[in-house]
Protein backbone atom coordinates (compact mmCIF):
# COMPACT_ATOMS: atom_id res chain seq x y z
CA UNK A 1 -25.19 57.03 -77.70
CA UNK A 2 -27.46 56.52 -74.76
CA UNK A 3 -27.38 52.47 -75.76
CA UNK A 4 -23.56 52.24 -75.15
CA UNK A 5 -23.86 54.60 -72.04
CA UNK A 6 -26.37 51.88 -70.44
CA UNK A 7 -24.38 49.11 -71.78
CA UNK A 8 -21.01 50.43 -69.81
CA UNK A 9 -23.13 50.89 -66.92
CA UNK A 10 -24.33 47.16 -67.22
CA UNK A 11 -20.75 46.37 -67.66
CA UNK A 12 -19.51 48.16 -64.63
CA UNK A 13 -22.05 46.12 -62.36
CA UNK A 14 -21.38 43.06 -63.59
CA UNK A 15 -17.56 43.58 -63.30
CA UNK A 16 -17.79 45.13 -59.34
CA UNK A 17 -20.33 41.91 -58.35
CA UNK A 18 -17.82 39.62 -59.58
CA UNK A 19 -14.93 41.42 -57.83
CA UNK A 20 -16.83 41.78 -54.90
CA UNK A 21 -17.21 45.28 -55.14
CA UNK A 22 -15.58 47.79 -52.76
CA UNK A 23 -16.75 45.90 -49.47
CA UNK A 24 -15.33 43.04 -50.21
CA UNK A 25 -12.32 42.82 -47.91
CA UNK A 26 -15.54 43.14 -45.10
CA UNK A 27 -17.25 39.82 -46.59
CA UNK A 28 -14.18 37.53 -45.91
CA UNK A 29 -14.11 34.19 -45.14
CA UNK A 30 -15.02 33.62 -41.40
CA UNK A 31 -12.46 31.64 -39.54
CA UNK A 32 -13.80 27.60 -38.55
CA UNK A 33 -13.05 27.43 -34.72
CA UNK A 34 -11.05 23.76 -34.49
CA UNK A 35 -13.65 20.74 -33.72
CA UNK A 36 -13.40 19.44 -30.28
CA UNK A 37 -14.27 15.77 -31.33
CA UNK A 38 -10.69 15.41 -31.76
CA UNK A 39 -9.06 16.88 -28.63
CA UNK A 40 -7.29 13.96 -26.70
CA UNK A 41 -7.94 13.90 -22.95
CA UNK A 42 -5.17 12.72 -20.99
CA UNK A 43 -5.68 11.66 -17.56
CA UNK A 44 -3.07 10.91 -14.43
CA UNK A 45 -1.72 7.64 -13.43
CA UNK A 46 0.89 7.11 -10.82
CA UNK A 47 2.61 4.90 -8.49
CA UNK A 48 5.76 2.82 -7.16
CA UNK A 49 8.23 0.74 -8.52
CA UNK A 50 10.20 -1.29 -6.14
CA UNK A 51 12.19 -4.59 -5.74
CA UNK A 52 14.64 -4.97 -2.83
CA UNK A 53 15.33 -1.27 -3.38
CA UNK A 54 13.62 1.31 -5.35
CA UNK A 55 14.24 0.54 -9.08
CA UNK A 56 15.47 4.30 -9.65
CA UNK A 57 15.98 5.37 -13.51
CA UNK A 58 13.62 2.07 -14.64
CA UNK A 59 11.49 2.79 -17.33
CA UNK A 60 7.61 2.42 -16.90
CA UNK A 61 6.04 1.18 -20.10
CA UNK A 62 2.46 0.82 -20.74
CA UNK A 63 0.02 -1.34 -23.37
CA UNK A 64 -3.40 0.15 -23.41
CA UNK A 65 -6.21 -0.25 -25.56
CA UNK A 66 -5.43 0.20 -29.52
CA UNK A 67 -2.03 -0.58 -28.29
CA UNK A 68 -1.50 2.57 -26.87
CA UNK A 69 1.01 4.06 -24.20
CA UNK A 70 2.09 6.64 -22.25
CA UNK A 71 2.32 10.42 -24.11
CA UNK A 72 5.63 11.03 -22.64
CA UNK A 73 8.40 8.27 -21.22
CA UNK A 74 7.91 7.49 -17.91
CA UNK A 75 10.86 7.10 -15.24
CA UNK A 76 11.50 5.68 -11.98
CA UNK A 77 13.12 8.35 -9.32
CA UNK A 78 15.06 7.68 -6.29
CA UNK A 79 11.82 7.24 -4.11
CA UNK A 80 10.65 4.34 -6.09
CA UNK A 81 7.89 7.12 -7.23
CA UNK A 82 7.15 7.37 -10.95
CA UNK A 83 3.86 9.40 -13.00
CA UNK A 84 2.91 9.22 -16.35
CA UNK A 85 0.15 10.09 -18.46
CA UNK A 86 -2.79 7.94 -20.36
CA UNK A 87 -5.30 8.91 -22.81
CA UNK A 88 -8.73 8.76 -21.23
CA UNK A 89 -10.15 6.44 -24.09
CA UNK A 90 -7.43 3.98 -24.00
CA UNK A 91 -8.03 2.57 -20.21
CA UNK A 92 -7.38 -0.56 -19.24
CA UNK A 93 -3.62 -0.54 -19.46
CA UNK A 94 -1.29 -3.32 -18.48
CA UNK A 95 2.44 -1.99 -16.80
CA UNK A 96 5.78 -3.19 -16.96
CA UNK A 97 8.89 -1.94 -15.70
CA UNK A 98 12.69 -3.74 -16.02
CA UNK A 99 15.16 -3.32 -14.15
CA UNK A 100 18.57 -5.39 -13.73
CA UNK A 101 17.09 -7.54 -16.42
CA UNK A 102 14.13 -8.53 -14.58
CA UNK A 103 10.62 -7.24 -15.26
CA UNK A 104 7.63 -6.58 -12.81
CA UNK A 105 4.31 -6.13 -13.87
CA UNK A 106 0.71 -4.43 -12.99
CA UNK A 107 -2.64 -3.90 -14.10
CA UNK A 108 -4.72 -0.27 -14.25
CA UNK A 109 -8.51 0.19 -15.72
CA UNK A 110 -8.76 3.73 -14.68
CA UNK A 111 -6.89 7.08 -13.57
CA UNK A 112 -5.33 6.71 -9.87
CA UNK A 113 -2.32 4.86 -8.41
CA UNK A 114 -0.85 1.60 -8.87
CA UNK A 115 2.07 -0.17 -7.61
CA UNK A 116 4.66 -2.25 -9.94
CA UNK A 117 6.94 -5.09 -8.08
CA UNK A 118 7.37 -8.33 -7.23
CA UNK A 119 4.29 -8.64 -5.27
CA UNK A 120 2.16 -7.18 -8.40
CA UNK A 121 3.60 -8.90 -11.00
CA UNK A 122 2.77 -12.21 -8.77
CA UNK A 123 -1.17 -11.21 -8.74
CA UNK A 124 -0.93 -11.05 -12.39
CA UNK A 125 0.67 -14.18 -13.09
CA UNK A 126 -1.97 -16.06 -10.44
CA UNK A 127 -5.22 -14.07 -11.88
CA UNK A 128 -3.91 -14.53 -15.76
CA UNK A 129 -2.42 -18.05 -15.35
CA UNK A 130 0.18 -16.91 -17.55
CA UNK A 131 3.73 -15.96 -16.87
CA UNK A 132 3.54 -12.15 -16.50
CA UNK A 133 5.84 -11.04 -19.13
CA UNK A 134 3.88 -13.22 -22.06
CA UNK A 135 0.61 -11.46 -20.45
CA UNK A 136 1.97 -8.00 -20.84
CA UNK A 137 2.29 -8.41 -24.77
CA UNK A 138 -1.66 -9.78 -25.70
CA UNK A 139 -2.60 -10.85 -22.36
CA UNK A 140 -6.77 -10.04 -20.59
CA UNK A 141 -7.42 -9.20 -17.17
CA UNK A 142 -10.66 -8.78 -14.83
CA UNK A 143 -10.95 -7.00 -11.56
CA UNK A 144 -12.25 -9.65 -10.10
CA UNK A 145 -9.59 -11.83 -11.01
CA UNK A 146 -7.28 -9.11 -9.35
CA UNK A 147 -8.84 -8.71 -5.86
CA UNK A 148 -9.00 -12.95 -5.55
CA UNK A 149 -5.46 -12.86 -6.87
CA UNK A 150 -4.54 -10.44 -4.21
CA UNK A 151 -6.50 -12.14 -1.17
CA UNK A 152 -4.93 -15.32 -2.33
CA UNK A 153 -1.32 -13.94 -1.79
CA UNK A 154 -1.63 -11.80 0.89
CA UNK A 155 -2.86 -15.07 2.99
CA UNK A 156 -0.06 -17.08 1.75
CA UNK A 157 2.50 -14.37 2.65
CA UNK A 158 0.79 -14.10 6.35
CA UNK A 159 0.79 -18.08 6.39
CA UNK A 160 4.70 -18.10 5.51
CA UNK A 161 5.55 -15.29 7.98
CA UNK A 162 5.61 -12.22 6.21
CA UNK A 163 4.60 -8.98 8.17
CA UNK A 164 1.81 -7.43 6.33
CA UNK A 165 -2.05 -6.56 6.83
CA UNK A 166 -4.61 -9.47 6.07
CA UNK A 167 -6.42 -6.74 4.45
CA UNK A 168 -3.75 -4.77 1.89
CA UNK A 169 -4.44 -4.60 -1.40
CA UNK A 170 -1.01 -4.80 -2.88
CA UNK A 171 -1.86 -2.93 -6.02
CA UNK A 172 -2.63 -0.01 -4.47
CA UNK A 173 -1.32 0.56 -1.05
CA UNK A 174 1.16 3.22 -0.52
CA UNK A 175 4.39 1.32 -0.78
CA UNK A 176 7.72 3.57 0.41
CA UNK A 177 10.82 2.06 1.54
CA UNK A 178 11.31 0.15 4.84
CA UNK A 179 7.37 0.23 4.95
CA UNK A 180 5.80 -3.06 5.87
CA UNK A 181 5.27 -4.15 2.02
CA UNK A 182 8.76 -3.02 1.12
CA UNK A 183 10.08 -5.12 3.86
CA UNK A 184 8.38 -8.40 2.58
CA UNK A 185 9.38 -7.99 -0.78
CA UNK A 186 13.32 -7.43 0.75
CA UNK A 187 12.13 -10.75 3.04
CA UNK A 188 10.48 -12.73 0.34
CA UNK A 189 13.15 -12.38 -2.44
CA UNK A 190 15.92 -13.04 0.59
CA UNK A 191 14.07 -16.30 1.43
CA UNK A 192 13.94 -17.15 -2.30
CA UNK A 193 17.56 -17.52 -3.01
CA UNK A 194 18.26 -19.53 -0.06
CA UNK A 195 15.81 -22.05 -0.86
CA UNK A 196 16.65 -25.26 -2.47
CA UNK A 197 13.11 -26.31 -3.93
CA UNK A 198 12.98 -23.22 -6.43
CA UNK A 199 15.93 -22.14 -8.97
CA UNK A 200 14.85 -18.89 -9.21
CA UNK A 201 12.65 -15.55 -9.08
CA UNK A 202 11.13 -17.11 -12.73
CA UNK A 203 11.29 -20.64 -11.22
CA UNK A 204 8.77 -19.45 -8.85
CA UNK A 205 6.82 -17.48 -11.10
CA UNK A 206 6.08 -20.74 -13.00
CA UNK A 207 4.66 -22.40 -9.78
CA UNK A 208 2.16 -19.30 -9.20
CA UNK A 209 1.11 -19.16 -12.54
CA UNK A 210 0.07 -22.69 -12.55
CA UNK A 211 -1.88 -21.96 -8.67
CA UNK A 212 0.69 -23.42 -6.63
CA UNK A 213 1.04 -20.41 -4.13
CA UNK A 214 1.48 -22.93 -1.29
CA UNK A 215 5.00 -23.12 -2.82
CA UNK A 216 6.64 -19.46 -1.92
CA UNK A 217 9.02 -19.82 0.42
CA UNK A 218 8.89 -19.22 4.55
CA UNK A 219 10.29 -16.24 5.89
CA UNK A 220 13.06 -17.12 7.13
CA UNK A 221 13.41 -16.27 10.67
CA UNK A 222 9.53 -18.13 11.14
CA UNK A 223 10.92 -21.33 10.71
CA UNK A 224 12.02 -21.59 14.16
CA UNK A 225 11.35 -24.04 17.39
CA UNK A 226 13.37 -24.96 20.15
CA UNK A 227 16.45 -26.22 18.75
CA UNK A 228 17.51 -27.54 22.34
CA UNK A 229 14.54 -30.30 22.04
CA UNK A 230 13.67 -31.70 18.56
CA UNK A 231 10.99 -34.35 18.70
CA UNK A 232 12.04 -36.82 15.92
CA UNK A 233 8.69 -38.59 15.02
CA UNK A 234 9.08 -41.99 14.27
CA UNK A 235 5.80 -42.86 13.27
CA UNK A 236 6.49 -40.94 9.81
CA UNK A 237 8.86 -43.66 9.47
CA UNK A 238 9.22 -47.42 8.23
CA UNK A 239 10.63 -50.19 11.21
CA UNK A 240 12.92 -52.49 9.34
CA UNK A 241 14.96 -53.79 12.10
CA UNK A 242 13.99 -54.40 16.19
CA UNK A 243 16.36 -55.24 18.62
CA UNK A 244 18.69 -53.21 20.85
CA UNK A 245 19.17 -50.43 18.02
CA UNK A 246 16.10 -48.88 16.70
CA UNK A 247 16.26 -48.61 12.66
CA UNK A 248 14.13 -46.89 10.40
CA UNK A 249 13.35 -45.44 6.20
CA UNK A 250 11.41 -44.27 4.24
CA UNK A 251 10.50 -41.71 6.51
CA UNK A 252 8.06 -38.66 5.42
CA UNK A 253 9.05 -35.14 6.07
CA UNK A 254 6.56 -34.90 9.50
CA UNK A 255 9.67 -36.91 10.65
CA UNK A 256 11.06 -33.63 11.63
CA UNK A 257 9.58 -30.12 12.70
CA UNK A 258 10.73 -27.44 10.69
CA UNK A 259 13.22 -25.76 12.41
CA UNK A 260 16.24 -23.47 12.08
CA UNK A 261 19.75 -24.01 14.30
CA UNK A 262 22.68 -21.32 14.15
CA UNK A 263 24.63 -21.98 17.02
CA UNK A 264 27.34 -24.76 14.65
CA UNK A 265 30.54 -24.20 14.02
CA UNK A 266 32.88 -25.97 11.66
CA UNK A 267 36.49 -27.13 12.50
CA UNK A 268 37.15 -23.93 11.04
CA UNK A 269 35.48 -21.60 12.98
CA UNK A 270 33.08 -20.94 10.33
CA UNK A 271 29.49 -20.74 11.33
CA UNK A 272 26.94 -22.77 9.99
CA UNK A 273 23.08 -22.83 9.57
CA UNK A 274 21.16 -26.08 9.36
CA UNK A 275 17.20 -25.13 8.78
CA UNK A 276 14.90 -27.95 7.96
CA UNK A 277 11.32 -26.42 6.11
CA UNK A 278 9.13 -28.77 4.66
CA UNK A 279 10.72 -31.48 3.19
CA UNK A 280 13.65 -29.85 2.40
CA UNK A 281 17.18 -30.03 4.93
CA UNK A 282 19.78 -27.35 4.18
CA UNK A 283 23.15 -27.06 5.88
CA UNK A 284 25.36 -24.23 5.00
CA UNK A 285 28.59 -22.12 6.17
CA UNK A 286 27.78 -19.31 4.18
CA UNK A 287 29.80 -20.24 1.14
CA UNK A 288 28.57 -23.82 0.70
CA UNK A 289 25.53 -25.00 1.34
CA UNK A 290 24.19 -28.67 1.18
CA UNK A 291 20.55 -29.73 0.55
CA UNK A 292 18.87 -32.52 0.87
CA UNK A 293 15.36 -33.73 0.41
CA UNK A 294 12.88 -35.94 3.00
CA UNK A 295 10.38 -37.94 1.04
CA UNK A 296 10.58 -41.07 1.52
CA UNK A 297 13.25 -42.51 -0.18
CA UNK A 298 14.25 -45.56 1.35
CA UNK A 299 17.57 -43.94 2.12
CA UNK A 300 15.68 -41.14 4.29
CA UNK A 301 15.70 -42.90 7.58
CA UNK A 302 17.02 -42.97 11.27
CA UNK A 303 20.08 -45.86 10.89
CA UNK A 304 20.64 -45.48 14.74
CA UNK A 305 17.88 -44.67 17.92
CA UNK A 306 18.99 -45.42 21.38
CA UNK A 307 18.52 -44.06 24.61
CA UNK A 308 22.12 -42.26 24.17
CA UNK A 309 20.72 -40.49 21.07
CA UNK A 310 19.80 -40.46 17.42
CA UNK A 311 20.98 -40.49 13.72
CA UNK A 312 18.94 -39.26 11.23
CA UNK A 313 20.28 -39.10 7.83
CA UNK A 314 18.26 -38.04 4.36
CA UNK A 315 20.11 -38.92 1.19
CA UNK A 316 18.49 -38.58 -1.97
CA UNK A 317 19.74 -37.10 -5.21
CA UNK A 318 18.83 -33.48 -6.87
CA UNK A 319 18.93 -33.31 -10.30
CA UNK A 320 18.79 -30.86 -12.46
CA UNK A 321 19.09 -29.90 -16.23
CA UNK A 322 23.45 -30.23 -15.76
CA UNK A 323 23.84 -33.27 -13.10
CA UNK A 324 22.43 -36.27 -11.24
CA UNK A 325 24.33 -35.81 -7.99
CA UNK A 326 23.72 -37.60 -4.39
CA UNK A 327 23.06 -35.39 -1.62
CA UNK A 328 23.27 -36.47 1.87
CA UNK A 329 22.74 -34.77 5.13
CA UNK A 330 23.05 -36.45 8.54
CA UNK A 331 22.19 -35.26 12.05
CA UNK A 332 23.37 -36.44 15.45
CA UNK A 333 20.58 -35.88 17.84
CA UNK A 334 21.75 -36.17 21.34
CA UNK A 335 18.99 -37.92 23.74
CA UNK A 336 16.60 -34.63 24.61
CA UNK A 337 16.68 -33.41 20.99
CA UNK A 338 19.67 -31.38 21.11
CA UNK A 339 21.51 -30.83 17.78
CA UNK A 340 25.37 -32.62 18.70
CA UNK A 341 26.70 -32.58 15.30
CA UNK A 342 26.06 -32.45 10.90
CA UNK A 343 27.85 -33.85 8.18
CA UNK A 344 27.19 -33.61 5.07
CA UNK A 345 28.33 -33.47 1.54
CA UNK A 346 27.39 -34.90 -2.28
CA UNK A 347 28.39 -36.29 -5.04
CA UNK A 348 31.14 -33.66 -6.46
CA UNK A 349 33.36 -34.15 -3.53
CA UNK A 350 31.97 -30.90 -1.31
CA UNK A 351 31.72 -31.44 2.42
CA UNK A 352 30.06 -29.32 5.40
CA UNK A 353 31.37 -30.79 9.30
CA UNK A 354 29.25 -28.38 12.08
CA UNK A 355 29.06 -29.46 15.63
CA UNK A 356 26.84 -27.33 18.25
CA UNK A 357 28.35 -24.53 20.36
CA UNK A 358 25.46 -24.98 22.96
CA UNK A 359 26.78 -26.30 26.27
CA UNK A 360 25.35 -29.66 26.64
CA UNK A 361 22.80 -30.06 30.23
């Protein structure tokens, strides 16, 4: 009898350790507080996104590193102003936005502001060599490559006319509407679809990528000299004839200054602009306009100089992917320069007559 009683009691131990016994709701697993290795720190970038207006309702995107993005969409407001944020870990990032089915581009390696336009996505296609939106999907970018990129511009833009600081950094300034970098942007792009050496905003995109930044357009209201007194320089030209009549060809752009005249008129009371910038002449009545090139074709030339006055005429041909047609511009210079008359036309049957509106002295 007192065998079984210490075998029950030897069963009763064994049977409360293995339940736990009647503290066991006290011994319960202690909760594992969540491991901070994993805990995603997400830091603030921010900025502008203009073209000619603020690009309200664009999306920003973002590539980062490990192809990452933004953690929540990212939209343009009315003020141009948009903010979005990045993991921490994932810096550098490259920025696109698109808007009327153009893109702009930037660059960021850190937390801060940035700016996204035309300007921007020129510095990237200058400092990458590559046209910006083949850059946003793979392409590499240094700082250093940035700030030359942005020096670069910013003295072409002052060279062409443009009304900003020589010492801006386009990336980063503060950039609101009708501010001074908002204005060139409005300037540059208006400039850019009036000129006759570049198709387009891509066109000119091309030329920068490859470093031809000498090749963005003048502002256009800096292409101005005294239209009453044009000095047409002859030495830019070939003699083929003496005599009474003066003749010339082949003559070089220098032959004229660059120079803008808006005081024409057609026949029908239309006015006209005739601006000469580099070696490019363009006459135009606001619906047509006529271009012709000066480099030294043999047809470039002055066919009449005499002390009553001059004729210069440039006639050349633009081609392009559609047509080979002849272009031809000429200009009746009265004796002191003055602009007397243009006429002009090519090879599809389109004419421009202007003749001054200046009183003649």
């Amino acid at each position: 009898m007192n065998k079984i009683c210490k075998f029950g009691g030897l069963l009763s131990i064994i049977l409360l350790v293995a339940c736990g016994g009647e503290n066991s709701n006290s011994t319960s697993e202690e909760k594992i507080a969540p491991s901070s290795q994993n805990e995603v720190i997400y830091k603030v970038i921010a900025g502008t996104a203009f073209s000619t207006s603020a690009l309200n309702h664009a999306n920003v995107t973002a590539i980062c590193k490990d192809g990452a993005g933004f953690k929540n969409p990212v939209v343009v407001n009315a003020q141009g102003q948009w903010q979005g944020e990045i993991d921490a870990s994932k810096f550098p990032c490259r920025l696109a936005v698109k808007a009327n089915d153009q893109s702009y581009h930037s660059y960021i390696d850190q937390e801060g502001r940035v700016n996204i336009n035309p300007l921007t996505d020129m510095i990237v296609a200058y400092a990458s060599n590559q046209i910006p939106v083949m850059w946003y999907q793979s392409g590499i970018m240094t700082t250093e490559k940035l700030k030359s990129a942005n020096f670069a511009l910013v003295a072409e833009l002052i060279k062409k006319g443009y009304g900003i600081d020589n010492n801006v950094d386009l990336l980063n300034a503060d950039v609101k509407e009708n501010n001074h970098i908002h204005n060139a942007i409005q300037e540059l792009l208006e400039a850019l679809q009036s000129n006759q050496n570049i198709k387009d905003y891509d066109a000119m995109l091309m030329l920068i990528k490859d470093g031809n930044l000498s090749q963005l357009p003048m502002k256009s209201d800096q292409i101005l000299v005294n239209p009453l007194n044009i000095n047409i320089d002859t030495t830019a030209c070939q003699q083929y004839d003496s005599g009474i009549i003066e003749r010339y060809n082949y003559c070089t752009s220098n032959v004229l200054p660059d120079f803008k005249e808006d005081q024409l008129i057609t026949p029908f009371g239309e006015k006209c602009n005739l601006t000469k910038v580099g070696d490019m002449l363009t006459v135009s009545n606001g619906k047509l306009a006529i271009s012709a090139f000066i480099n030294k074709d043999e047809n470039d030339g002055i066919p009449s100089k005499t002390s009553i006055g001059t004729l210069f005429v440039a006639s050349n041909p633009v081609s392009s992917a559609q047509e080979d047609v002849l272009y031809n511009i000429g200009i009746s210079f009265l004796a002191d320069g003055q602009i007397n008359g243009i006429s002009a036309g090519n090879g599809k049957g389109e004419a421009l007559v202007c003749a001054t509106t200046r009183s003649r002295t």
